[in-house]
Structure formats: C-alpha cells, structure tokens
Protein backbone atom coordinates (compact mmCIF):
# COMPACT_ATOMS: atom_id res chain seq x y z
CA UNK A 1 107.15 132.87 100.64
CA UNK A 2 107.68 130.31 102.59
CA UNK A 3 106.61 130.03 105.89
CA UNK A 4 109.79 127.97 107.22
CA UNK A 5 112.55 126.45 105.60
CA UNK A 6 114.94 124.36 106.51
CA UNK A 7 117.93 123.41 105.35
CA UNK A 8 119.55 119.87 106.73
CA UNK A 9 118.65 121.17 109.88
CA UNK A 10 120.44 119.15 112.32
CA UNK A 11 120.90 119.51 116.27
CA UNK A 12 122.38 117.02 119.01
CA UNK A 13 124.13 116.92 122.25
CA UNK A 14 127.72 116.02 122.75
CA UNK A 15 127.99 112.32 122.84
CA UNK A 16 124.99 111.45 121.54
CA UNK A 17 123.17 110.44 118.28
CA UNK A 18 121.23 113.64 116.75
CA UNK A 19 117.96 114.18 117.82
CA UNK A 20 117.45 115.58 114.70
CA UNK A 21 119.85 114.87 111.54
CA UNK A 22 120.28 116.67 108.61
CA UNK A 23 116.12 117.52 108.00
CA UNK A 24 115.70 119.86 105.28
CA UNK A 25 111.65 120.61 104.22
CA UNK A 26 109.90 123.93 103.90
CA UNK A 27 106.10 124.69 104.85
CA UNK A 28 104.35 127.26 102.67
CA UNK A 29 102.24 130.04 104.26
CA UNK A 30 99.11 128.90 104.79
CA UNK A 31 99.58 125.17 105.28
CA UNK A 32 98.74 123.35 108.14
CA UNK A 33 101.14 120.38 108.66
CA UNK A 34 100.83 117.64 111.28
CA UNK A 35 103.88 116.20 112.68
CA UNK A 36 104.00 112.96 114.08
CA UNK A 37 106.18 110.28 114.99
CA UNK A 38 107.41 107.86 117.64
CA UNK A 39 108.04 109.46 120.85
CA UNK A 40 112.50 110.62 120.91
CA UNK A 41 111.59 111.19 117.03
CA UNK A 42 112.22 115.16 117.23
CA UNK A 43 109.09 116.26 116.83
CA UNK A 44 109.00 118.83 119.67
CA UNK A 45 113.22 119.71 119.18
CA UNK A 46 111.83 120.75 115.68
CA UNK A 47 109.64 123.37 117.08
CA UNK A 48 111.83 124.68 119.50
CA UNK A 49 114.31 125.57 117.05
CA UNK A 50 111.46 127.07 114.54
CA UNK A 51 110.56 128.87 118.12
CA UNK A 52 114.51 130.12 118.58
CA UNK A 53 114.24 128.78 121.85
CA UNK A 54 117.53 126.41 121.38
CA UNK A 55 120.23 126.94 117.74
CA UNK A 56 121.09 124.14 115.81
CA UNK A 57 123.74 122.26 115.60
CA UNK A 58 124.42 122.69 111.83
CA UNK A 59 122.04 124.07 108.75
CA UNK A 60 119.83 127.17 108.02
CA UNK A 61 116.40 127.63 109.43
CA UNK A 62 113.98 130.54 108.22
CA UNK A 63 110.81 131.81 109.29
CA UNK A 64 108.69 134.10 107.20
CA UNK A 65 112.17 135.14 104.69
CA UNK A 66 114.30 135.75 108.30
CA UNK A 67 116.72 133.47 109.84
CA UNK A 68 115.95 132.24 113.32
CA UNK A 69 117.60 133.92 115.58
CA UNK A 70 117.68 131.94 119.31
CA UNK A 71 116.30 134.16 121.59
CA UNK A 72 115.31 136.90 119.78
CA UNK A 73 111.37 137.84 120.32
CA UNK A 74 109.35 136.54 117.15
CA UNK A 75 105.62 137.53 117.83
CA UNK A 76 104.93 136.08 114.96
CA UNK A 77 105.57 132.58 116.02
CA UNK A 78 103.67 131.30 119.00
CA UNK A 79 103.87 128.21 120.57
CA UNK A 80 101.92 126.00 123.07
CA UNK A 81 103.77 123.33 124.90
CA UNK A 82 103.18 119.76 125.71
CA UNK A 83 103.47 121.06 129.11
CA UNK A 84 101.54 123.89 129.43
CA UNK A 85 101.84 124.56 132.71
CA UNK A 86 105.84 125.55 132.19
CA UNK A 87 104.52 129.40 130.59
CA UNK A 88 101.58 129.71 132.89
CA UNK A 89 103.44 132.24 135.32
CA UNK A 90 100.74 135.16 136.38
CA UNK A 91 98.31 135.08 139.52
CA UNK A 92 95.43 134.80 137.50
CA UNK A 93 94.20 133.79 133.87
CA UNK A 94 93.69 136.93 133.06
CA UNK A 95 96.85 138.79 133.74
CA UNK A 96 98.03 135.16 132.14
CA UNK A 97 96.56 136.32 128.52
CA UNK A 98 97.59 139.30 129.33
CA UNK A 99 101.01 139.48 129.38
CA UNK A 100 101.91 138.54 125.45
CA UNK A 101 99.91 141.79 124.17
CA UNK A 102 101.37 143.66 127.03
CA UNK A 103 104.81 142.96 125.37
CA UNK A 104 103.22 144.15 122.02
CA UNK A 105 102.98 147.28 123.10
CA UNK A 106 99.07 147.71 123.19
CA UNK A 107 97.26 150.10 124.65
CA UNK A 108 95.04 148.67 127.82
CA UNK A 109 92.20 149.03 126.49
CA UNK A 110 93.60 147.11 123.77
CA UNK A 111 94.84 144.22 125.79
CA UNK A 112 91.61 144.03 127.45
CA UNK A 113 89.49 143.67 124.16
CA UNK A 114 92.61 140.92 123.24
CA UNK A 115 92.04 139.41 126.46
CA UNK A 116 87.75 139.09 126.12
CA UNK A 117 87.73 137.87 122.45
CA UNK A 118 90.34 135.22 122.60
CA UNK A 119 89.07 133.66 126.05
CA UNK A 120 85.35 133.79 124.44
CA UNK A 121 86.78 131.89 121.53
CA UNK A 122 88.32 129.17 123.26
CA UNK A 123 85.52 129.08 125.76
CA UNK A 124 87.19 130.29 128.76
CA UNK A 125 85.63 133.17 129.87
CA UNK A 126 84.43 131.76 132.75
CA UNK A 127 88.36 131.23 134.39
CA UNK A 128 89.63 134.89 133.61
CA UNK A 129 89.52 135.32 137.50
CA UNK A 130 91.25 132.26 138.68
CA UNK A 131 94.46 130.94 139.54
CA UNK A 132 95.92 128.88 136.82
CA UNK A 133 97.10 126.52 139.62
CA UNK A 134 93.76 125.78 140.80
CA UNK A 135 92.90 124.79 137.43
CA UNK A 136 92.75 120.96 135.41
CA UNK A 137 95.35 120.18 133.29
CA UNK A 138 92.80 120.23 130.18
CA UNK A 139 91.73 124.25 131.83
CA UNK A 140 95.94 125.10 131.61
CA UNK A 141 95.90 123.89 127.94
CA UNK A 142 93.20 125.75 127.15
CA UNK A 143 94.68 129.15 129.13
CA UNK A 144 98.09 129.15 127.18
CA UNK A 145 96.09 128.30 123.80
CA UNK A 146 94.45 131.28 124.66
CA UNK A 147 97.36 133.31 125.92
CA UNK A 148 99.28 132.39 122.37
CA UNK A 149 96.21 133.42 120.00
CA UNK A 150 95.86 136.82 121.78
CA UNK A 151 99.30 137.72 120.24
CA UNK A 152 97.70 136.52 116.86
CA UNK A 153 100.78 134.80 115.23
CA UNK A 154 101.33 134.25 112.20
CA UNK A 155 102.31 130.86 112.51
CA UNK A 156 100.83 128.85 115.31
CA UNK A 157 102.74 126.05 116.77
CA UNK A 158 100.82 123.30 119.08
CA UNK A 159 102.92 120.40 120.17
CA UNK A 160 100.12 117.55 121.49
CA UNK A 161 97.26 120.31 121.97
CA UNK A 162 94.12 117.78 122.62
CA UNK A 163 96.38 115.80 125.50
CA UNK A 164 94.13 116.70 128.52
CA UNK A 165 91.19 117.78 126.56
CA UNK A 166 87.78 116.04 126.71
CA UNK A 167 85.21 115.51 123.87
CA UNK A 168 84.03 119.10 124.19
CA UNK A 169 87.19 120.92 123.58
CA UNK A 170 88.33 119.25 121.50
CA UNK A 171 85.54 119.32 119.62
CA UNK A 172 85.89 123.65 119.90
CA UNK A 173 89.56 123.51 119.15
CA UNK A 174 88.73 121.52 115.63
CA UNK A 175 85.94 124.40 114.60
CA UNK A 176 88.55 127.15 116.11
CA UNK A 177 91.67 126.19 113.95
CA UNK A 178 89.34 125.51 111.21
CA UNK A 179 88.67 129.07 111.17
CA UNK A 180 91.67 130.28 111.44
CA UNK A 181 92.24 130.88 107.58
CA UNK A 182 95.65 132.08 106.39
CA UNK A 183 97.99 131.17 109.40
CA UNK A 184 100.13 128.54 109.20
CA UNK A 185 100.09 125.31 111.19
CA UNK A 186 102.22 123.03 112.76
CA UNK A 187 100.86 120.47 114.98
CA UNK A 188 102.87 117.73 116.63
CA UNK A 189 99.99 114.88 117.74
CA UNK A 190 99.90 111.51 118.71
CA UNK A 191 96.21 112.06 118.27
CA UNK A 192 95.97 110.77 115.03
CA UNK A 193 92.34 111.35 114.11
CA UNK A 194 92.75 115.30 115.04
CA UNK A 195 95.75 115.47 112.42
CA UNK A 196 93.23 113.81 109.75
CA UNK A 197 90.76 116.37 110.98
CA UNK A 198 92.89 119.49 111.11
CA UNK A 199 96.05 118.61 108.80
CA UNK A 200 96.40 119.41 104.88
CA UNK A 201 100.14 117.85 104.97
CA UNK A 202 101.53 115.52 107.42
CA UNK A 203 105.41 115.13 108.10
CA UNK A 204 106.66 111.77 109.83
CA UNK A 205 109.59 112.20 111.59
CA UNK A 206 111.64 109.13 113.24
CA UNK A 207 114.90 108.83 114.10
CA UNK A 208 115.60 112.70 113.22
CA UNK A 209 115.02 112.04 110.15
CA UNK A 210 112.34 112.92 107.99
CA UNK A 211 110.73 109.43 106.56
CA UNK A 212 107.44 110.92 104.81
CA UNK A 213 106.15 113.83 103.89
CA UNK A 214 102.74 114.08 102.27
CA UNK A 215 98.78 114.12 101.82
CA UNK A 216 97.97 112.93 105.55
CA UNK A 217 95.35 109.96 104.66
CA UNK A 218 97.69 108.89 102.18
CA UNK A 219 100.66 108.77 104.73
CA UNK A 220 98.85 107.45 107.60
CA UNK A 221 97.01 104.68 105.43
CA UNK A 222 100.40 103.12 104.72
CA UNK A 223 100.17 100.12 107.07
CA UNK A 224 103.95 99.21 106.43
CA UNK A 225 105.33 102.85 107.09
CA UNK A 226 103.19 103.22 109.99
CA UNK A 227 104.02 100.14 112.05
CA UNK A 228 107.78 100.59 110.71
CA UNK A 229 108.23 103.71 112.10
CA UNK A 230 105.79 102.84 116.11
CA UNK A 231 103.00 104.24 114.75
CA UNK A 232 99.09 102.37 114.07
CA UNK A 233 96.89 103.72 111.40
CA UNK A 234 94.01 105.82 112.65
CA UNK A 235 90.63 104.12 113.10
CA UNK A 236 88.64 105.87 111.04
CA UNK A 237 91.32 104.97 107.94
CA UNK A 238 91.02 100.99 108.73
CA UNK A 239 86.81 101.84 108.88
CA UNK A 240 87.20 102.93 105.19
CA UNK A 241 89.32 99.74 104.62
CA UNK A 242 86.66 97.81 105.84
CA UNK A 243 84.28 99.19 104.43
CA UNK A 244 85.43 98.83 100.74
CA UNK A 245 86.76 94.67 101.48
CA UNK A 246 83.66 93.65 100.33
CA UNK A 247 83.26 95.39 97.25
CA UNK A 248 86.81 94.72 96.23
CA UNK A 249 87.09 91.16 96.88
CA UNK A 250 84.16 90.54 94.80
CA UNK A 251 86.07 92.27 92.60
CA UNK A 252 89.10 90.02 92.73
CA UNK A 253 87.31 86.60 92.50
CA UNK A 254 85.34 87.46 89.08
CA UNK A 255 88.24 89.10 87.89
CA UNK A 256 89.94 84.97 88.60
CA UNK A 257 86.78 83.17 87.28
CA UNK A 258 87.60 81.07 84.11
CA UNK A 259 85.71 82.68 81.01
C-alpha cells in the first residue's frame, strides 16, 4: 500500500503562480524520502497538505489507502515544523508531550510511560519540568520531536529537523530515525549530508514541480541538476569525486597513449 499518493497535486493562491503544480509521486510504506529544493520550491506546502492542514487546489492526495481530509485528526501522520515553537502551547514540557496521547485516549498511566520513553529517547529527560519558553531553539526542536513520536505515527514528517541542533543531537536524531524501522519518512532538509545519512529516496522539488526523483547520492551527485535547480552537491559527494580523479585520469591518458 502506499504510504501517500498523489495525483497532480496542485495548490496556489489567487493571483499567483502555483506553489505547487500538478505533482503526482507516491511513497511506499516504509521509505524514507528526503525532500529538498530551493527555498519557495514547495517543499513544506507539500507536507501540509499530506498533514490536511490546508486542501489543494486540484488532484487527489492519499495517505495510508484514505483521502486527506483537511482538518480531520490523522494520528497517524505527525509532523514537526520548521518552526517549532508554533505547536509548543503547554506550561511545561511535560504536559507539552503530553497532550497528543491525551487526545488518544490513553489511560494516565499510559501517557506517563509515553511521556518517559520518548523524552529518554530523544535525550530530554532532563527539561520535562520546564517551560518551553525558557528553552533554546535547538531544546524546542527537540520537545515537539518528542511530543510527535509519543503519538507513534505511522508516517513521520520533519520539515528542516537538524536547523538549531548542534553536533550532539544531531548526531542522536541520525541513530533515533535509524531505528525507527517500518515508518515512513519524509524529511524536507537543506542539510544535505543528513538526507545522505538518513534518506533511501530523495525528491527535488523546484518551481512546484517535481524535477528528480531518485537514489539520493545519485541525485545529489548531479552537478548540473544541482546548481540548475540553487542547490550545491554535498561535501562528502565532491570528497568521493576527489578521491577517485586520480585513479581515473590515469585512466584516461593510457587509454590516449599511441600503441
């Protein structure tokens, strides 16, 4: 089944060229799919209307077999923001992580265990007592990361989730979503290196269109595409580049010796 389909999936405002036009592309269950892009490409309208929180302009969208209704409560989707701070709205972290199983219906005791595993998973046990205001910007990412898995979607949506984040948590969030085995993905980065790291298929969206669609060190090796569409190829894809110039130009020049 797949895990969202679209079908030329298009959405726009009055006036204006379509933030996204006519994108049709389906993600199985399982994958884990980076999206990147230029920013104005659509990236984050896409997952707001996978999310139901705005309806298309024209074409079908599916999650999981049902069509997205907008506004309708999915708890099998969950979504971070870029800015994280918008759905941080309790007086402390905990009641923050809280609140999603609440809605589930759990039990408190329930909740609570919800509450203790996820924060210990994403390292922030520490902050279950404190404000989310009086946190860092990297701490709120980390808090509505948490508050998303403890509803344990299905399909987990994270639209730029290492902006904010230092080396350490970043670091965690790689190992966490690696271990996350049989949900599905979708990760909107300009973080290139983390979609290499964390990415089985990588969509590039510009111009709310849908220009590639592929293995991600295959797409994001394409200097031309790339750099035609405001992006740079990742460092550790021009290392491998360099690293093989040698070998290959040696290659070249014996290949145009004269016998």
């Amino acid at each position: 089944m797949n895990a969202v389909h679209a079908n030329r999936l298009t959405f726009g405002y009055p006036g204006r060229a379509p933030v996204l036009d006519g994108v049709t592309v389906g993600l199985e269950s399982g994958e884990r799919v980076g999206v990147i892009g230029p920013n104005g490409a659509g990236k984050t309208t896409l997952f707001m209307l996978v999310c139901g929180v705005v309806e298309p302009t024209s074409g079908g969208l599916a999650v999981f077999g049902e069509p997205v209704e907008p506004g309708a409560f999915r708890p099998e989707v969950g979504m971070v923001f870029h800015h994280t701070n918008d759905q941080l709205i309790c007086p402390t972290v905990r009641e923050d992580i809280a609140f999603g199983p609440q809605n589930l219906g759990l039990s408190e005791a329930e909740v609570e265990d919800r509450v203790d595993a996820t924060a210990a998973s994403t390292g922030i046990a520490h902050l279950l007592d404190r404000a989310p205001h009086e946190l860092s910007s990297g701490e709120q990412r980390l808090v509505a990361l948490t508050g998303v898995l403890a509803m344990m979607p299905h399909l987990l949506i994270l639209d730029e989730p290492t902006s904010d984040l230092d080396l350490r948590y970043r670091r965690r969030l790689i190992r966490m979503l690696a271990d996350m085995e049989g949900h599905t993905l979708m990760i909107a980065s300009h973080d290139l290196e983390f979609v290499l790291e964390t990415c089985d298929r990588v969509l590039l969206l510009d111009e709310g269109r849908l220009q590639a669609d592929g293995v991600p060190a295959e797409v994001m090796s394409n200097q031309a595409l790339m750099e035609a569409h405001g992006l740079e190829v990742p460092h550790s894809l021009m290392a491998q580049w360099h690293r093989h110039d040698p070998p290959d130009r040696a290659c070249v020049d014996s290949q145009e010796q004269p016998a």
